[in-house]
N, C-alpha and C. Protein backbone atom coordinates (compact mmCIF):
# COMPACT_ATOMS: atom_id res chain seq x y z
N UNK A 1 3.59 24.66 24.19
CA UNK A 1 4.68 23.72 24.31
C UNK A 1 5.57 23.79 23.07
N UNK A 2 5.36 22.86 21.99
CA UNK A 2 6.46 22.87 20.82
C UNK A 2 5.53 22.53 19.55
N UNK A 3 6.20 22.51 18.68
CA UNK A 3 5.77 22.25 17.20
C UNK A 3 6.20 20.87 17.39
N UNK A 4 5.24 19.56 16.59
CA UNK A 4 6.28 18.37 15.98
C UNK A 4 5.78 17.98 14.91
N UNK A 5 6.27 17.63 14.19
CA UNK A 5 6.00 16.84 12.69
C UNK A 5 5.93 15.56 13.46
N UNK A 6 4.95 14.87 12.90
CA UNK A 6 4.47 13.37 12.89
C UNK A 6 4.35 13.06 11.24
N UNK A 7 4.18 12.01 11.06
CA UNK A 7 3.85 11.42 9.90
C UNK A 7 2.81 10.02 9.96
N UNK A 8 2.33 9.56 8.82
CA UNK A 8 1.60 8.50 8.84
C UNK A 8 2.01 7.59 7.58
N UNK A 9 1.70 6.58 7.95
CA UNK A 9 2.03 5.36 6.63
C UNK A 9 1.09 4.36 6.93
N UNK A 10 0.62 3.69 5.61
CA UNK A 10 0.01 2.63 5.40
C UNK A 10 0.03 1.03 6.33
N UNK A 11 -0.89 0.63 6.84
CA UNK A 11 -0.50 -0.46 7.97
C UNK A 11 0.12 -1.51 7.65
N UNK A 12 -0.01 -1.37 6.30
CA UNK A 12 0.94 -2.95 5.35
C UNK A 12 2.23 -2.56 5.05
N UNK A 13 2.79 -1.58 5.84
CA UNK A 13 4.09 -1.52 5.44
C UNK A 13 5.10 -2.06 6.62
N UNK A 14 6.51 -2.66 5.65
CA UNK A 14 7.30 -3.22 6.73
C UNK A 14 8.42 -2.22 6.93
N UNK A 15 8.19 -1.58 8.53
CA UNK A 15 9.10 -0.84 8.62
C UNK A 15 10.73 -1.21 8.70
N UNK A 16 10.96 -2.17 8.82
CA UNK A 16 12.30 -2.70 8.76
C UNK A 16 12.90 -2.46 7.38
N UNK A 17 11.55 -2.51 6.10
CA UNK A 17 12.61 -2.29 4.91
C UNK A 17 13.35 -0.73 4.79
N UNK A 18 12.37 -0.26 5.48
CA UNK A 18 12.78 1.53 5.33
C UNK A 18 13.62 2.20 6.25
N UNK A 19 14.11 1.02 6.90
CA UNK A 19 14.80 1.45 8.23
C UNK A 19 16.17 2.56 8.17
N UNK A 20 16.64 1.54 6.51
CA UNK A 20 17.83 2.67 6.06
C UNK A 20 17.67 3.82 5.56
N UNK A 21 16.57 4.40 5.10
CA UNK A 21 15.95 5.42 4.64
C UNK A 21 16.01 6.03 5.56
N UNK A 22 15.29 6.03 6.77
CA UNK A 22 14.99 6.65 7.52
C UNK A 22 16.26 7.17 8.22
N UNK A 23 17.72 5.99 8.75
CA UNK A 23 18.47 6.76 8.76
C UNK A 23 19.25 7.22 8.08
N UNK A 24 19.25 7.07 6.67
CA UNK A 24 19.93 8.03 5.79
C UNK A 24 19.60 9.63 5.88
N UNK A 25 18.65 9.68 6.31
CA UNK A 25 18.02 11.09 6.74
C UNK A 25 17.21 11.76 8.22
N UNK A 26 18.41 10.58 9.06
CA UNK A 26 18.37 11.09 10.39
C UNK A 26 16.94 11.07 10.68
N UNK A 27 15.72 10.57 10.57
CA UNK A 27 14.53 10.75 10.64
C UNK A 27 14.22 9.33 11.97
N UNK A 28 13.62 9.36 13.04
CA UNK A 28 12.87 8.51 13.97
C UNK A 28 11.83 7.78 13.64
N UNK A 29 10.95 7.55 13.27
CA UNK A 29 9.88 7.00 13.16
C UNK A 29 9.58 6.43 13.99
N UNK A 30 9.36 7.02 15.41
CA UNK A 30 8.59 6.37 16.53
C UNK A 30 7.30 6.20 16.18
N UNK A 31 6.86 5.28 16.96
CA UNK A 31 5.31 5.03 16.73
C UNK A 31 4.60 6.17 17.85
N UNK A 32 3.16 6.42 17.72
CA UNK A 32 2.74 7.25 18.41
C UNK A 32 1.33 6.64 18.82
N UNK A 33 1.01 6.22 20.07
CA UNK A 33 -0.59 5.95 19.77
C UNK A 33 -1.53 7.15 20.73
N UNK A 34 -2.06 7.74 19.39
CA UNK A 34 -2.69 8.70 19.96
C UNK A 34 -4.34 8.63 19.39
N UNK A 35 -5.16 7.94 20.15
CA UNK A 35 -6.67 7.63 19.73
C UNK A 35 -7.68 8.75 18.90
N UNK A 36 -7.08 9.82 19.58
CA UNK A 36 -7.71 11.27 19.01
C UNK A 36 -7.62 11.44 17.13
N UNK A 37 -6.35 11.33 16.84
CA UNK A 37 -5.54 11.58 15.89
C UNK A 37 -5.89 9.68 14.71
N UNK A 38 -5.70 8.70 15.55
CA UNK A 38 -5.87 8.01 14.47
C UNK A 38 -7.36 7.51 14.17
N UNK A 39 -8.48 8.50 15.08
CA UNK A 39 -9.90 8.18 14.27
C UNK A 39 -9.88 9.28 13.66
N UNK A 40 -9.10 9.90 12.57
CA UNK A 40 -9.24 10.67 11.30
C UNK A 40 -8.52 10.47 10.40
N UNK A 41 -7.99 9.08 10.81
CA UNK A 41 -6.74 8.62 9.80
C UNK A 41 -7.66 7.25 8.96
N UNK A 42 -6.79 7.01 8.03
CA UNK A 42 -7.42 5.73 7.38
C UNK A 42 -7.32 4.53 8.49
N UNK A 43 -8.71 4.03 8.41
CA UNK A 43 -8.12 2.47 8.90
C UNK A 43 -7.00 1.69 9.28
N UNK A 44 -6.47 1.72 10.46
CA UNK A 44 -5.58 1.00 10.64
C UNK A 44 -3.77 1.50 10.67
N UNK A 45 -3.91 2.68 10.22
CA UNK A 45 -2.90 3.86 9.70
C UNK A 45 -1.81 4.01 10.51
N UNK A 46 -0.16 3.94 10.47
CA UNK A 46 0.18 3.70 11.15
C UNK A 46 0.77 5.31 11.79
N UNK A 47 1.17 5.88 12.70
CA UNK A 47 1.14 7.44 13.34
C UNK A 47 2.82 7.56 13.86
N UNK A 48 3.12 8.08 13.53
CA UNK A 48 4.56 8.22 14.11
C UNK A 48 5.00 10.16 14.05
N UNK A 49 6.21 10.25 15.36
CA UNK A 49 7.02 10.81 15.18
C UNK A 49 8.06 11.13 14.50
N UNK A 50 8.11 12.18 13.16
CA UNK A 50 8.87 11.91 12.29
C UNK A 50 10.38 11.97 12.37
N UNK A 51 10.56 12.94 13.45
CA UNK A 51 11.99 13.43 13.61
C UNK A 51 12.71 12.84 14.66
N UNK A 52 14.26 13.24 14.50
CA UNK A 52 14.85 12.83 15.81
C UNK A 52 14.97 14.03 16.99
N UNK A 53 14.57 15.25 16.17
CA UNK A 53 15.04 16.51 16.84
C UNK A 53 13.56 16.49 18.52
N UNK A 54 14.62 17.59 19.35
CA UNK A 54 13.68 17.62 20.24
C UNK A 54 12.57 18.20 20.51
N UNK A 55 12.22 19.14 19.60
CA UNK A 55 11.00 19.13 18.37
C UNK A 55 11.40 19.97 17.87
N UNK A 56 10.31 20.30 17.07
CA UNK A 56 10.23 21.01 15.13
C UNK A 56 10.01 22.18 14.96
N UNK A 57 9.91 22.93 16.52
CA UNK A 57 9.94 24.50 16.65
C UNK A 57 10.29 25.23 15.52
N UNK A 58 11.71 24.60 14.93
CA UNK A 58 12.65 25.17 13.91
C UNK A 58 12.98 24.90 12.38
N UNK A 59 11.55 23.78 12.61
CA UNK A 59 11.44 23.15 11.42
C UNK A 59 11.57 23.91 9.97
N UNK A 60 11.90 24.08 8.86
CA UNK A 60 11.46 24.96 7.53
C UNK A 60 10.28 24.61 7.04
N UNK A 61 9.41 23.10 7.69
CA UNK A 61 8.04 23.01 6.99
C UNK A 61 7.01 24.00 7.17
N UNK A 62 6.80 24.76 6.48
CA UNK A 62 5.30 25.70 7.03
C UNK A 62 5.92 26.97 7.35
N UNK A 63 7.25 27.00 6.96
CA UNK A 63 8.37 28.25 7.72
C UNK A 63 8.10 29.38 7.10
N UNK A 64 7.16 29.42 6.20
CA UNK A 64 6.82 30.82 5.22
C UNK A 64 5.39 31.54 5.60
N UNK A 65 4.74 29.92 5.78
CA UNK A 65 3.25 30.29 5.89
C UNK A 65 3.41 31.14 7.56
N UNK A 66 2.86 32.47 7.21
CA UNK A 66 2.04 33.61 8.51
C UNK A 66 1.44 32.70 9.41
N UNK A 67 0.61 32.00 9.36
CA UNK A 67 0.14 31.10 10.54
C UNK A 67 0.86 30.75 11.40
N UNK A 68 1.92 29.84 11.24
CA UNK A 68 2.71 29.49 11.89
C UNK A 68 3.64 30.49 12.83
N UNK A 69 3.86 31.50 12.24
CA UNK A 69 4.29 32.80 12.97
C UNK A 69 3.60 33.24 13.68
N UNK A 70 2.66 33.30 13.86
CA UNK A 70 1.33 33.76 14.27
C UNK A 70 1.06 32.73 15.61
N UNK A 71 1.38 31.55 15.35
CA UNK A 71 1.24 30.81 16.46
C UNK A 71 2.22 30.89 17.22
N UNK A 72 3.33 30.77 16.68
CA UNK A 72 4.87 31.09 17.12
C UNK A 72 4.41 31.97 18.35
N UNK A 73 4.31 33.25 17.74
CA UNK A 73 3.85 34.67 18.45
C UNK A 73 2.75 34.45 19.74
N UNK A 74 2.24 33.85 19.30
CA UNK A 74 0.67 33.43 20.13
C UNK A 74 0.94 32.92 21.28
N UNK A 75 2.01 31.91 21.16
CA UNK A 75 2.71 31.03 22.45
C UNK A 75 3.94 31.51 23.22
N UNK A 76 4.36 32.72 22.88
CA UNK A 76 5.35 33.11 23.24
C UNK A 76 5.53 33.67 24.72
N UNK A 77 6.68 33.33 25.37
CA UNK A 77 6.70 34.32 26.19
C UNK A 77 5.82 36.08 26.30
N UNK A 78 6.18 36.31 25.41
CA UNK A 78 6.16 38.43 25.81
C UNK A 78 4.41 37.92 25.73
N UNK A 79 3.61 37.11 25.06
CA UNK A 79 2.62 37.04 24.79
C UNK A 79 1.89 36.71 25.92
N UNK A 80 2.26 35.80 26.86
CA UNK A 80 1.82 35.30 28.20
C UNK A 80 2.31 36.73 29.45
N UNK A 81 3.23 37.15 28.84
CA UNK A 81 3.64 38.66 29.85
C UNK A 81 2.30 39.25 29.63
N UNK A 82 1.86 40.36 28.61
CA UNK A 82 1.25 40.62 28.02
C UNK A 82 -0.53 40.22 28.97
N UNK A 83 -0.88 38.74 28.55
CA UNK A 83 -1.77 38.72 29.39
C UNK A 83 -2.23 38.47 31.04
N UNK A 84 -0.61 38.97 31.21
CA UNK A 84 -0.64 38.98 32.60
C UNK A 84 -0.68 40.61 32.99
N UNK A 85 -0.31 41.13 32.01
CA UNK A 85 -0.84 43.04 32.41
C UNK A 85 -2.20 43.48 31.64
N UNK A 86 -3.56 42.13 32.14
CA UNK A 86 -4.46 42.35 31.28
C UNK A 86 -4.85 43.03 30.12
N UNK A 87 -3.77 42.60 28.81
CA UNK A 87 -4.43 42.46 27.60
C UNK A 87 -5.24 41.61 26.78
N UNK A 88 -6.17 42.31 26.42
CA UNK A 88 -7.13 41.10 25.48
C UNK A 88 -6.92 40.86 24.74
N UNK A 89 -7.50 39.40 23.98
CA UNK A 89 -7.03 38.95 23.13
C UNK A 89 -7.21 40.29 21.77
N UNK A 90 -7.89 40.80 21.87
CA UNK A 90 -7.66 41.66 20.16
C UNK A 90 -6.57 42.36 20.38
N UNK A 91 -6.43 43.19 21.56
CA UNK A 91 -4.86 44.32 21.91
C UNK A 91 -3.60 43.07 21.37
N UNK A 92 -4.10 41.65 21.53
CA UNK A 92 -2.59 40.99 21.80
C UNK A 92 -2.82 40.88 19.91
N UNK A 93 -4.06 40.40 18.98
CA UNK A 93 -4.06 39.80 17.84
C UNK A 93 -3.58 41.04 16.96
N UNK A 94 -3.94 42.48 17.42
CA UNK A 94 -2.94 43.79 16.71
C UNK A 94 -1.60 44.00 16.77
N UNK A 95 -1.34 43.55 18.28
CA UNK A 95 0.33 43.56 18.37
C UNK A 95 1.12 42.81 17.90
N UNK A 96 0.67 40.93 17.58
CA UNK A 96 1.07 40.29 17.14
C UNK A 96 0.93 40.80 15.03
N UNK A 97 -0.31 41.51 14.99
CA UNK A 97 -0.65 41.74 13.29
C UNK A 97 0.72 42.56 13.30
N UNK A 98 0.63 43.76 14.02
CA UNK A 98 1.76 44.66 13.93
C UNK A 98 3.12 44.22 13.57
N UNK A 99 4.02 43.52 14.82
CA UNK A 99 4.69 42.59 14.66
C UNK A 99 5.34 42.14 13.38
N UNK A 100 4.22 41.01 13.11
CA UNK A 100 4.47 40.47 11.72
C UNK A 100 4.81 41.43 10.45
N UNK A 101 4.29 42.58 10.38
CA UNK A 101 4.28 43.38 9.54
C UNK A 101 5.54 44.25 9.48
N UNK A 102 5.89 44.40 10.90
CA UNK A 102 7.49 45.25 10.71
C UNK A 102 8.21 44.19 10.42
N UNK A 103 8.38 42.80 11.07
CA UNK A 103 9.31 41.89 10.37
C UNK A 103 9.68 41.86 9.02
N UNK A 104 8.54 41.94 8.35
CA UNK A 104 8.09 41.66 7.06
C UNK A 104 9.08 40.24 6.67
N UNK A 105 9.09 39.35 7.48
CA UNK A 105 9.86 37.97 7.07
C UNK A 105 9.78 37.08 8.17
N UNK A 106 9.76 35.53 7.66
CA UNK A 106 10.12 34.68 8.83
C UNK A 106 10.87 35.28 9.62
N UNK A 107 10.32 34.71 10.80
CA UNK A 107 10.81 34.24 11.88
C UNK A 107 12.10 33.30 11.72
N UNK A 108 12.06 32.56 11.07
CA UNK A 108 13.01 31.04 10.84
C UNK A 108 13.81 31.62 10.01
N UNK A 109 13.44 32.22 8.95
CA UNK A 109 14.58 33.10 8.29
C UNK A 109 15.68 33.79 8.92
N UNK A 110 15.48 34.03 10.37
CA UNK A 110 16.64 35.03 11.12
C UNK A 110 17.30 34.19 11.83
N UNK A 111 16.77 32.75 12.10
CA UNK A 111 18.01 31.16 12.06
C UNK A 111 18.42 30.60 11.92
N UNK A 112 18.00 30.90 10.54
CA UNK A 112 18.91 29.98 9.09
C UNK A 112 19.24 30.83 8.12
N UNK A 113 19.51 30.39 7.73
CA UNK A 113 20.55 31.22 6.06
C UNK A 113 19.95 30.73 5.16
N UNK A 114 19.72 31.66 4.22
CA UNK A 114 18.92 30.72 2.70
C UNK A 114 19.50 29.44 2.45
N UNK A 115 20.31 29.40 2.56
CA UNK A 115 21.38 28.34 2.12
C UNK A 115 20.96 27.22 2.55
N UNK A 116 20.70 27.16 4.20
CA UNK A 116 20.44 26.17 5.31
C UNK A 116 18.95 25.89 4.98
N UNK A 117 18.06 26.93 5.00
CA UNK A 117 16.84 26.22 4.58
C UNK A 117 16.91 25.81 3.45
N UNK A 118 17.40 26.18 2.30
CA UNK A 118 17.34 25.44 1.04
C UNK A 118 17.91 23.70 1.47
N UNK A 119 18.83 23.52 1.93
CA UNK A 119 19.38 22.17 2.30
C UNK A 119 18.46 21.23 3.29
N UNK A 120 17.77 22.28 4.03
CA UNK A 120 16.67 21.32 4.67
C UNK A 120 15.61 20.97 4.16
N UNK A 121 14.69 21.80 3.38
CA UNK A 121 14.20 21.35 2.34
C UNK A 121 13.90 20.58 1.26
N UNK A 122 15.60 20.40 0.76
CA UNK A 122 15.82 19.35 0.25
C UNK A 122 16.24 18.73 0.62
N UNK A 123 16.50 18.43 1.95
CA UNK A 123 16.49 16.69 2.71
C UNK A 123 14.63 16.49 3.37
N UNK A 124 14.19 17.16 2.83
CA UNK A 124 12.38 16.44 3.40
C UNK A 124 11.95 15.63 1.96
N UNK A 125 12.24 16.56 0.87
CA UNK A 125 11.65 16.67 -0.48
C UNK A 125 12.36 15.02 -0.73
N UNK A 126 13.77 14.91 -0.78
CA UNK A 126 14.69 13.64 -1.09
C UNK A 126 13.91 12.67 -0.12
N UNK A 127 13.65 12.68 1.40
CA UNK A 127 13.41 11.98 2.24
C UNK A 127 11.81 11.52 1.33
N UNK A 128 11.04 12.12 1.23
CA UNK A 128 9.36 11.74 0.23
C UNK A 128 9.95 10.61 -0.58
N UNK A 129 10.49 11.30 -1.84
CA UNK A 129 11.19 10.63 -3.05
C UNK A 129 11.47 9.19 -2.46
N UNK A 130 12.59 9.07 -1.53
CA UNK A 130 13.20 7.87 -1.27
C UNK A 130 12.11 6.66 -0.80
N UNK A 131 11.16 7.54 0.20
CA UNK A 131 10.24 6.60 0.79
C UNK A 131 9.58 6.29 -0.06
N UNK A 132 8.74 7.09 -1.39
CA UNK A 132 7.48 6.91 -2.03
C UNK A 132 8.40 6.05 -2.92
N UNK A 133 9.76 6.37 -3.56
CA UNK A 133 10.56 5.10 -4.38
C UNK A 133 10.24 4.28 -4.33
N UNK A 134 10.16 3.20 -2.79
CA UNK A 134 9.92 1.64 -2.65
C UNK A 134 8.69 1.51 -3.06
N UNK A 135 8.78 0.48 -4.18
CA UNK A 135 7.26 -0.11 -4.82
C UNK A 135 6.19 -0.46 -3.55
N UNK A 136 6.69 -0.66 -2.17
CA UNK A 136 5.31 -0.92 -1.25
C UNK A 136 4.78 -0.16 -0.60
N UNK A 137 5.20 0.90 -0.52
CA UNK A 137 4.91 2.56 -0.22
C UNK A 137 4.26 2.86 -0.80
N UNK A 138 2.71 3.30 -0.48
CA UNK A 138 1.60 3.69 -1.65
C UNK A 138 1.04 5.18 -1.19
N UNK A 139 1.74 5.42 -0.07
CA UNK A 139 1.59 7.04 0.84
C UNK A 139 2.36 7.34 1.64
N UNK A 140 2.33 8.16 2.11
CA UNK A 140 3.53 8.79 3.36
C UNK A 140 2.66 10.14 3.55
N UNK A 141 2.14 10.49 4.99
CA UNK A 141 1.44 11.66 5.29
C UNK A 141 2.58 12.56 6.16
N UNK A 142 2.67 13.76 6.43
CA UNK A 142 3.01 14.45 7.45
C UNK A 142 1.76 15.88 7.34
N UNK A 143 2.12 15.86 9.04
CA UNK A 143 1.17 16.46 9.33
C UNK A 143 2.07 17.40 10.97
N UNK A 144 1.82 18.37 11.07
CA UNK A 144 2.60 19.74 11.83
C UNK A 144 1.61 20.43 12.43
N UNK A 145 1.94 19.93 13.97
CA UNK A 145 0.70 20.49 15.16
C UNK A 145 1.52 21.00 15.95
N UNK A 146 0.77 22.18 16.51
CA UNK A 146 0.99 22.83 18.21
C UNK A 146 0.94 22.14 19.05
N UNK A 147 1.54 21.38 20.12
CA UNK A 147 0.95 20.45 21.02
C UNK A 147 1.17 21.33 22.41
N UNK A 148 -0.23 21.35 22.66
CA UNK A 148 -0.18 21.95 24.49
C UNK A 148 0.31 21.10 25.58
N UNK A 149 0.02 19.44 24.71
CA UNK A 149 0.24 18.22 25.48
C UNK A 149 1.00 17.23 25.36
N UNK A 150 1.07 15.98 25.59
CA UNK A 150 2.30 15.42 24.81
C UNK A 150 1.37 14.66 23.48
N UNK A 151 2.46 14.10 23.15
CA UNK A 151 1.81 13.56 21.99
C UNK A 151 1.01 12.29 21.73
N UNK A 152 0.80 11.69 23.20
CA UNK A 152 -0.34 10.25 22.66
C UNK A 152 -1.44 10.91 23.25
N UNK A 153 -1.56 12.38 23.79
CA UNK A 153 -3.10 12.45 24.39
C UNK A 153 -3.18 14.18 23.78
N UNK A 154 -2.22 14.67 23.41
CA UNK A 154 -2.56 16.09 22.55
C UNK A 154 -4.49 15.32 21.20
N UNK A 155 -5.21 16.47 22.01
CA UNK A 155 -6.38 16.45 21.16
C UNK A 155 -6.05 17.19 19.66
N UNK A 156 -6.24 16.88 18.05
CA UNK A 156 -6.26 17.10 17.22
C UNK A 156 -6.78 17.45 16.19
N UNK A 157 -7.86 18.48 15.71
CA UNK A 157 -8.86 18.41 14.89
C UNK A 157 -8.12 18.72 13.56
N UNK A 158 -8.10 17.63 12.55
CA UNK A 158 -7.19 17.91 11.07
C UNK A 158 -8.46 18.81 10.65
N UNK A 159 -7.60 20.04 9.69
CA UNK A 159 -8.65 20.74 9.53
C UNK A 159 -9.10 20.58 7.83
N UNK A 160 -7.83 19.29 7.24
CA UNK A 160 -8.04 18.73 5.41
C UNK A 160 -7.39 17.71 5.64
N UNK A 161 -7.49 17.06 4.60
CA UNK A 161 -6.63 16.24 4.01
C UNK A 161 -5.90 16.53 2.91
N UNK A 162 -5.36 16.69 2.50
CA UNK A 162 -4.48 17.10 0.76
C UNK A 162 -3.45 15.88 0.25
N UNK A 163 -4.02 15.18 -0.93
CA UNK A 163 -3.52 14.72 -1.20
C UNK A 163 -2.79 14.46 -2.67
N UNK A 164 -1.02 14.86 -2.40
CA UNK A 164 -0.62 15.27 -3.24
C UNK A 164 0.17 14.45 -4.17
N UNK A 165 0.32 14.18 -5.75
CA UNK A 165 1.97 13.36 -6.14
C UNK A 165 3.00 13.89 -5.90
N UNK A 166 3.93 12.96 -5.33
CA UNK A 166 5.07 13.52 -5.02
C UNK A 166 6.29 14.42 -6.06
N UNK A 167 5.67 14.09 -7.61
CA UNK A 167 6.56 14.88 -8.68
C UNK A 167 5.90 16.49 -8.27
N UNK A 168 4.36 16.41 -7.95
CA UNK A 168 4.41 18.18 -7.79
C UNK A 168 4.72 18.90 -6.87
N UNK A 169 5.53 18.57 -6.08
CA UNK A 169 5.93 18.63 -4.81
C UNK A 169 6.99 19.73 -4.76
N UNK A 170 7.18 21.02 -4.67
CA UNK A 170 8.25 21.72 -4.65
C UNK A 170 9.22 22.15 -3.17
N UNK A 171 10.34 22.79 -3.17
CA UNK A 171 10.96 23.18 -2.24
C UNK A 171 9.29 24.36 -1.39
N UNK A 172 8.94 25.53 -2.27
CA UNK A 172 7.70 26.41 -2.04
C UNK A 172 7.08 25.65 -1.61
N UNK A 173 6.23 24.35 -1.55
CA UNK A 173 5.44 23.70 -1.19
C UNK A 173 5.47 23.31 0.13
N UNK A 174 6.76 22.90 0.27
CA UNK A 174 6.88 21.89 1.67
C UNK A 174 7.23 23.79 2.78
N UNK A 175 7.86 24.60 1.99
CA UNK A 175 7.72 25.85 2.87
C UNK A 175 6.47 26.57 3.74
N UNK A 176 5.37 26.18 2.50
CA UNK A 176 4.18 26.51 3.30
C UNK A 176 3.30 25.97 3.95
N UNK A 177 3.60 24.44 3.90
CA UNK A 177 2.74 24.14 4.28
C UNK A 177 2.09 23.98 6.00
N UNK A 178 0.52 24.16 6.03
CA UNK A 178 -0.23 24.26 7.02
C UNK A 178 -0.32 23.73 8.04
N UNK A 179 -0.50 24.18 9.43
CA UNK A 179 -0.52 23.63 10.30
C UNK A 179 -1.99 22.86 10.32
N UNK A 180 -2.08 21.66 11.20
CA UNK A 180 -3.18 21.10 11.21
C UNK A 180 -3.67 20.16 10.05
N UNK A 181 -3.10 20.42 8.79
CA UNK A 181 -3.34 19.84 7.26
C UNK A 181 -2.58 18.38 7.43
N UNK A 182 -3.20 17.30 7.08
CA UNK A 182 -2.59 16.25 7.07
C UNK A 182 -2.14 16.05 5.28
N UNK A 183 -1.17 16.10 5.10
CA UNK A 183 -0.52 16.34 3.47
C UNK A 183 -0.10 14.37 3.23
N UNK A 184 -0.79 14.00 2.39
CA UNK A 184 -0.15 12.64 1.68
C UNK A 184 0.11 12.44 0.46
N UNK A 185 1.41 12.24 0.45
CA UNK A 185 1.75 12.28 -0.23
C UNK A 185 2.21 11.02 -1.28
N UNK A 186 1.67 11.13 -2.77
CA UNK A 186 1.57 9.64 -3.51
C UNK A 186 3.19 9.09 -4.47
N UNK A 187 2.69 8.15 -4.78
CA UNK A 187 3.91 8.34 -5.58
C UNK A 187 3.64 8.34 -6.95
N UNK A 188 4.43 8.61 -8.23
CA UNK A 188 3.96 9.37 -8.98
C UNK A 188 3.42 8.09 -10.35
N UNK A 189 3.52 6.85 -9.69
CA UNK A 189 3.41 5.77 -10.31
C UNK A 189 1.72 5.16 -10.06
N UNK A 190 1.36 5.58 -8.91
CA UNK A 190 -0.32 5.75 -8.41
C UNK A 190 -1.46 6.43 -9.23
N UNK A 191 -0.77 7.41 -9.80
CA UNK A 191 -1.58 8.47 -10.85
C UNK A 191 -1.99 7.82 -12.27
């Protein structure tokens, strides 16, 4: 199906104060209740859809990390052709290794311009900052799944937690990061 960024926040937070935040940076914060997903979350944790987009296929989060290409590849059309002229999965995991290797570059790189991912980047990185800013903000998670399903019954196994301050936080950082990894992020006043 698609990529989406979700995010998570603390249950004591009032989303109304962040409301302008959120649209200062075009961001949704739908709620999401998905039972799977919030028995690996803290207590009470609140789960949302982070974006407004119609999903995150095209996202720059994770846009470096091979995995994600790899899944890209995995779900693709030619890939479902493919196992319809019975290839196995290793014929398909060489063609896809292959693949990757003549690219030798994102995928996402050939739909954006350095330029454009640099600017998206730094509207995620600013979007952290602004949220972790408000003194009642004590986290902000995102987290970037494959969903076969929709999103209150897509099954989820987080495969970490990482939890990071938001000063070490680079443009490189938010590029690679992992699918499945739930990333929270602190603010730098917590430390």
């Amino acid at each position: 199906m698609c990529f989406y960024i979700t995010s998570t926040l603390p249950k004591d937070v009032d989303l109304e104060e962040l409301k302008d935040i959120f649209n200062q940076f075009n961001m949704a914060f739908i709620p999401i209740q998905n039972q799977n997903i919030q028995s690996q979350l803290h207590a009470g944790e609140l789960y949302f859809r982070a974006t407004k987009n119609y999903c995150d296929c095209d996202t720059v989060l994770g846009s470096l990390n091979n995995l994600q290409e790899y899944q890209n590849l995995r779900n693709s059309q030619k890939v479902r052709s493919l196992k319809k002229k019975k290839w196995t999965d290793e014929q398909i995991d060489e063609w896809i290794k292959e693949k990757l290797q003549k690219e030798g570059s994102s995928t996402l790189g050939k739909k954006l311009t350095s330029m454009e991912i640099d600017k998206e980047t730094k509207k995620w990185l600013n979007f952290l900052r602004s949220i972790l800013n408000n003194k009642k903000v004590s986290r902000i998670g995102l987290l970037k799944h494959w969903y076969d399903k929709d999103l209150q019954t897509e099954e989820i196994n987080l495969t970490r937690t990482e939890i990071k301050p938001i000063d070490k936080i680079t443009p490189e950082f938010l590029l690679n990061l992992e699918e499945d990894v739930l990333y929270e992020f602190l603010p730098t006043y917590s430390f």
